[in-house]
N, C-alpha and C. Protein backbone atom coordinates (compact mmCIF):
# COMPACT_ATOMS: atom_id res chain seq x y z
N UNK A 1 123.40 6.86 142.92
CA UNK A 1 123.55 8.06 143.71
C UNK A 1 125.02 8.20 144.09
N UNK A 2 126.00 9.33 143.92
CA UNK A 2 126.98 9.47 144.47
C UNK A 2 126.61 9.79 145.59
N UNK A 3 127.88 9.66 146.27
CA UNK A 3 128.21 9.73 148.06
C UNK A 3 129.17 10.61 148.24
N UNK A 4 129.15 11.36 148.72
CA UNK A 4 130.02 12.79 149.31
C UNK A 4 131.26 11.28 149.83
N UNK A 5 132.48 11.92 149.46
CA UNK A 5 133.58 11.25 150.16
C UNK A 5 133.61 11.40 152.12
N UNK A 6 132.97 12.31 152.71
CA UNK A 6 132.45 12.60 153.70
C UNK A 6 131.57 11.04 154.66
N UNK A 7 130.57 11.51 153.89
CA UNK A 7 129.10 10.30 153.99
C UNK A 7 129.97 8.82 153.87
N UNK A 8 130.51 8.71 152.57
CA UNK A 8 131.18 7.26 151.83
C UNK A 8 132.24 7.24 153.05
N UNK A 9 133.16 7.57 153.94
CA UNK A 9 133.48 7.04 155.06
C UNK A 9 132.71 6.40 156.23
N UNK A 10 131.92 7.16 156.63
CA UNK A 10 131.14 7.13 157.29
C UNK A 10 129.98 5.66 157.30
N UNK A 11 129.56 5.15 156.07
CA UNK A 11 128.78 4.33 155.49
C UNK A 11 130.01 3.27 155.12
N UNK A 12 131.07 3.63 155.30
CA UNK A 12 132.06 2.24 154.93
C UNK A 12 132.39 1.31 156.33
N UNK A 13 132.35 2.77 157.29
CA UNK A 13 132.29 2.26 159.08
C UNK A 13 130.87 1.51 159.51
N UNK A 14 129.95 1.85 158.88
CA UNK A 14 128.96 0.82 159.36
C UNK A 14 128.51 -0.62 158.93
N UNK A 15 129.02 -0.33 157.30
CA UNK A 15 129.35 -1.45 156.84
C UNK A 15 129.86 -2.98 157.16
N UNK A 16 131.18 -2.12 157.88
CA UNK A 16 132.30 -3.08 158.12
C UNK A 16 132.02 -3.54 159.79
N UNK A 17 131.39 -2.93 160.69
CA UNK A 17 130.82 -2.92 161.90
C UNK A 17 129.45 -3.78 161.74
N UNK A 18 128.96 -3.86 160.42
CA UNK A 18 127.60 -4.89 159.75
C UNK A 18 128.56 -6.01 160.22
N UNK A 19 129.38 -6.20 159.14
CA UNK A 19 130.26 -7.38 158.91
C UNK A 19 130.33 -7.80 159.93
N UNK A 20 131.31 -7.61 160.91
CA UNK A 20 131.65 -8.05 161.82
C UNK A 20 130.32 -8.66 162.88
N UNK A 21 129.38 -8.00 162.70
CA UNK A 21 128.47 -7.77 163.87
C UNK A 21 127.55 -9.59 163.52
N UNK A 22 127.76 -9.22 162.36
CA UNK A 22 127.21 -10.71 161.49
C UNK A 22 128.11 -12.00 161.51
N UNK A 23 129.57 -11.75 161.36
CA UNK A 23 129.97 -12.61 161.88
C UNK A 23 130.00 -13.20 163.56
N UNK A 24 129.72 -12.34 164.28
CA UNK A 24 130.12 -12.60 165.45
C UNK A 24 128.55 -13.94 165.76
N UNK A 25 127.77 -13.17 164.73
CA UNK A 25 126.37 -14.60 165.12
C UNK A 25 126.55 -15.55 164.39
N UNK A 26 128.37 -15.74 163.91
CA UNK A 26 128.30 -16.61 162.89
C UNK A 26 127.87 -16.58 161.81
N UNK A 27 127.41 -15.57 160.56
CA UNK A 27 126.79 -15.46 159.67
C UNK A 27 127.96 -14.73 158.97
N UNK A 28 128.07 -14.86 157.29
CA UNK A 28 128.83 -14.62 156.60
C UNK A 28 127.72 -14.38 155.44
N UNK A 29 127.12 -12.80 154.96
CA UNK A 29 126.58 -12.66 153.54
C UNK A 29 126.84 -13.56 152.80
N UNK A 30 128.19 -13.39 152.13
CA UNK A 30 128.41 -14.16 150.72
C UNK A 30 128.20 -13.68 150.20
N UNK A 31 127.58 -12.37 149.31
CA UNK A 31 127.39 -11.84 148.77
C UNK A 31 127.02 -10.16 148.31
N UNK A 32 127.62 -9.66 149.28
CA UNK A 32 127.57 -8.48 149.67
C UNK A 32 128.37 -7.54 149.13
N UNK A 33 127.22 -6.41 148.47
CA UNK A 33 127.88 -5.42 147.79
C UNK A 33 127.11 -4.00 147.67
N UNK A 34 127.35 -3.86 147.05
CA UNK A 34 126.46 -2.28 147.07
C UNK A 34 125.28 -2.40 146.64
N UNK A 35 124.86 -3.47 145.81
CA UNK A 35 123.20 -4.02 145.59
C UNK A 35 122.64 -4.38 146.79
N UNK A 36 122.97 -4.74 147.53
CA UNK A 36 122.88 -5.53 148.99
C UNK A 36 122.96 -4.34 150.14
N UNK A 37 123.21 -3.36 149.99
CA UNK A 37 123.05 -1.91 151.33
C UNK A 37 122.08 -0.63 150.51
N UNK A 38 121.12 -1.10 151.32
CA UNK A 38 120.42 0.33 151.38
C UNK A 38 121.18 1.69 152.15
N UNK A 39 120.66 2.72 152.12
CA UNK A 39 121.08 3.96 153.15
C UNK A 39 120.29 5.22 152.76
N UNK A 40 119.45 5.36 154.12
CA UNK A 40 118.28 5.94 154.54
C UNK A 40 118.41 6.79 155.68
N UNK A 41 118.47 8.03 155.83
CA UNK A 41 118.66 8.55 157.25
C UNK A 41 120.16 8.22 157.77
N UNK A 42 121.01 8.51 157.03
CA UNK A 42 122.73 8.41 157.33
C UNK A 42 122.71 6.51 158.31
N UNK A 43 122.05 5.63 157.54
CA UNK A 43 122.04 4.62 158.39
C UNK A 43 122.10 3.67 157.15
N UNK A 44 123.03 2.42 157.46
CA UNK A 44 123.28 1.28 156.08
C UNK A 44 122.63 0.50 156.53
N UNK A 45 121.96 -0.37 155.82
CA UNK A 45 121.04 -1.70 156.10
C UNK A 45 121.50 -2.39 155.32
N UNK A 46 121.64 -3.74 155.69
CA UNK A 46 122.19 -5.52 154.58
C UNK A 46 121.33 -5.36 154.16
N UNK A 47 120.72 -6.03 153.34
CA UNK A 47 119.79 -6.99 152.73
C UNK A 47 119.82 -8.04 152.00
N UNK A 48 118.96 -9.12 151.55
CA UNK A 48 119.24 -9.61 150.62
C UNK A 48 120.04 -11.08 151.11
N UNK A 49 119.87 -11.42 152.28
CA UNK A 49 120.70 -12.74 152.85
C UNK A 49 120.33 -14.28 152.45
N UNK A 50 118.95 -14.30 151.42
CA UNK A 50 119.04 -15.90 151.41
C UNK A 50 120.67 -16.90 151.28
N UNK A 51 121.11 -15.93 150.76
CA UNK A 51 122.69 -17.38 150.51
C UNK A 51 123.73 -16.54 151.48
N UNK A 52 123.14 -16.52 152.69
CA UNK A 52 124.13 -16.32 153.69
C UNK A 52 124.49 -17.91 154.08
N UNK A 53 125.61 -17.67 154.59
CA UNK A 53 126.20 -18.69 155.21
C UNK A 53 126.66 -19.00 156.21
N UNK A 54 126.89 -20.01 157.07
CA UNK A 54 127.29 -20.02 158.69
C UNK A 54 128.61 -20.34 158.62
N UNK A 55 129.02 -19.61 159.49
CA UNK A 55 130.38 -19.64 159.46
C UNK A 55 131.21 -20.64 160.44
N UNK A 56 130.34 -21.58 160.82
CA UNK A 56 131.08 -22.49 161.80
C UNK A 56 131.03 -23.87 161.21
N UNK A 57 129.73 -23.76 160.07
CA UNK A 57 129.90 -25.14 159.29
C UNK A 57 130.38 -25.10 157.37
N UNK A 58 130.43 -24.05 157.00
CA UNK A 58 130.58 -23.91 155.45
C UNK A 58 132.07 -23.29 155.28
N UNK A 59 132.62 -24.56 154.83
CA UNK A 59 133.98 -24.10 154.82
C UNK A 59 134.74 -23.04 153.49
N UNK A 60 133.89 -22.62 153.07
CA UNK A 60 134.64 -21.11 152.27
C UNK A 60 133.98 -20.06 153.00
N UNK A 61 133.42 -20.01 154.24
CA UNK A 61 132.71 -18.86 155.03
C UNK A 61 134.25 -17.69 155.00
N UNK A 62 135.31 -18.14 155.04
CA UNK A 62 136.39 -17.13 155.58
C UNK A 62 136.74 -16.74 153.89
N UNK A 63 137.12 -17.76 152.78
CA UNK A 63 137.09 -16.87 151.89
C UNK A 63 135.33 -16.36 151.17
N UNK A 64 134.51 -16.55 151.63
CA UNK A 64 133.30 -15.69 151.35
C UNK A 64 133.44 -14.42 151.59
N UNK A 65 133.78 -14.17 153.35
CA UNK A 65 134.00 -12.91 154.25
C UNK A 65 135.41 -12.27 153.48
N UNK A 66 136.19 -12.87 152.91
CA UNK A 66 136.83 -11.76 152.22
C UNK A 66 136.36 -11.16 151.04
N UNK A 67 135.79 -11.84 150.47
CA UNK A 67 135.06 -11.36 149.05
C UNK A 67 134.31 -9.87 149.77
N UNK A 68 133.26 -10.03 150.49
CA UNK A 68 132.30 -9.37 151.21
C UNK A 68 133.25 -8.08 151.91
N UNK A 69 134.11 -7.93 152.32
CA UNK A 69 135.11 -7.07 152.67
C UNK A 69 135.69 -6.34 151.38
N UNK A 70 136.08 -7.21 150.67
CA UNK A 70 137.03 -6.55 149.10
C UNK A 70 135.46 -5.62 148.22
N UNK A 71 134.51 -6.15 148.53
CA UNK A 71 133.49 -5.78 147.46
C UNK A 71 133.12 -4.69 148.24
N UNK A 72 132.80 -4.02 149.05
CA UNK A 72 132.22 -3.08 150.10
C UNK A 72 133.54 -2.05 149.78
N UNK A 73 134.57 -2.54 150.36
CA UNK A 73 135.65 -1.60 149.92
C UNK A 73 136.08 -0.95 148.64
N UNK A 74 135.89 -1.92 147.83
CA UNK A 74 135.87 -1.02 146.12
C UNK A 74 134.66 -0.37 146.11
N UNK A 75 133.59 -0.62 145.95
CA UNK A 75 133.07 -0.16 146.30
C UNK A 75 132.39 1.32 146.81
N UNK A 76 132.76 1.75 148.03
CA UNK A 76 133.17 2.94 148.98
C UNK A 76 134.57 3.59 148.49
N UNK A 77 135.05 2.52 148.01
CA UNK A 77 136.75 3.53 147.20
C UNK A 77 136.07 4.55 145.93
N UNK A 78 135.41 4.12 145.57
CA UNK A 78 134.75 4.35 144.16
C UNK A 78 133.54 5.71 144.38
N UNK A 79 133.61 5.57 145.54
CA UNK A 79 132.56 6.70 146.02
C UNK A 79 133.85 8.24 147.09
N UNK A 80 134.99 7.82 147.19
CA UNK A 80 135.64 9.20 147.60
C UNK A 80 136.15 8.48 149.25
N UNK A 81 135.95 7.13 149.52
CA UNK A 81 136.10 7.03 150.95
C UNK A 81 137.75 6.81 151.08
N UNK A 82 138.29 6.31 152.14
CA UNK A 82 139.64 5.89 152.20
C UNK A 82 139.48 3.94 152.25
N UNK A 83 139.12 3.73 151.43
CA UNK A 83 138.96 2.16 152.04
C UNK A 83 139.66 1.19 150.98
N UNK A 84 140.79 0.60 151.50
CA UNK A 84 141.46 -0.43 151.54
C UNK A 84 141.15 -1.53 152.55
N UNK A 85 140.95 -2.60 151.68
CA UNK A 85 140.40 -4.48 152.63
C UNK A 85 142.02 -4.14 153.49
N UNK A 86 142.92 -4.08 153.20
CA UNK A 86 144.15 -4.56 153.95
C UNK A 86 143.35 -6.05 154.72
N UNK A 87 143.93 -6.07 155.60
CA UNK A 87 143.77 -7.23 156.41
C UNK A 87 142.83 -7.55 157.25
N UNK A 88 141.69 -6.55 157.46
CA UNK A 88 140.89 -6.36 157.64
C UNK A 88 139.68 -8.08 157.93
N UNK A 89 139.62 -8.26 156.48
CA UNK A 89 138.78 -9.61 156.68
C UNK A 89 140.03 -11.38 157.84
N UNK A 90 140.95 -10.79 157.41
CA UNK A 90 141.65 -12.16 158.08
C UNK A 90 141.32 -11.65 159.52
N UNK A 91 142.19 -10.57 160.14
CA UNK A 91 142.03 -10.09 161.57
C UNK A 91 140.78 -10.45 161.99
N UNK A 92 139.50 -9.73 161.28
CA UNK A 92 137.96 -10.60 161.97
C UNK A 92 137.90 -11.82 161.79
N UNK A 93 138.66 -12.60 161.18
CA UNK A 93 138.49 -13.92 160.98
C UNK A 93 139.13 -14.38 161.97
N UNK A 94 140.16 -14.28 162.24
CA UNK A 94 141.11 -14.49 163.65
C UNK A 94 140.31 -14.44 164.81
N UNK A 95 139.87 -12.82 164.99
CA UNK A 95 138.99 -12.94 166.40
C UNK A 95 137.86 -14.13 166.35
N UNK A 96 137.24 -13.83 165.39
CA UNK A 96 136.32 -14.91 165.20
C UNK A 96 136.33 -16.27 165.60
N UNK A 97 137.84 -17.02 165.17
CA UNK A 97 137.86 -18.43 165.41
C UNK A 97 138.80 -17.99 166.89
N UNK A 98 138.91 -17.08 167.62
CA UNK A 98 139.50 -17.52 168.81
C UNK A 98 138.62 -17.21 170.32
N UNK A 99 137.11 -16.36 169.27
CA UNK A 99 135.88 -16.22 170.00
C UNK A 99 136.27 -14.72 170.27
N UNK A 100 137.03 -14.24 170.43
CA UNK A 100 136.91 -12.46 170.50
C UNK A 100 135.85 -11.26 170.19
N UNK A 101 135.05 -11.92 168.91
CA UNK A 101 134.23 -11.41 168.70
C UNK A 101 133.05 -10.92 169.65
């Protein structure tokens, strides 16, 4: 299904507000991409987490969470949005290990 460049912003903000929201319980997908988000009623859903990972004991959780950032963003680029990872995954990684989240 294409995504109105409109919508594909919009669905890249909840995305990335997923992300975060998942890290903050410590959880890192690992694998997250556009196979992995439904969207139903202007609303994104994960799915698909058996090989999630915790992010306080699996030490590629921070390069996992960038993968999971870079893949969402091509992604949504590919659909009309404005989305560049920039720094995006380190900065939540930062708050993350200094508890900000």
């Amino acid at each position: 299904m294409r995504l109105s460049p409109a919508v594909a912003e919009v669905l890249l903000e909840q995305a990335l507000r997923t992300i975060e929201i998942m890290l903050s319980c410590h959880v890192v997908h690992a694998d997250l991409s556009a196979y992995n988000m439904l969207y139903a009623g202007e609303r994104l859903r994960v799915i698909d987490m058996p090989q999630a990972v915790d992010a306080r004991t699996n030490p590629n959780a921070r390069l996992l969470l960038a993968r999971d950032v870079a893949n969402v963003c091509l992604y949504f680029a590919s659909q009309g949005a404005d989305a560049e990872p920039g720094t995006f995954a380190s900065e939540l990684w930062d708050l993350y290990g200094r508890a900000k989240l």
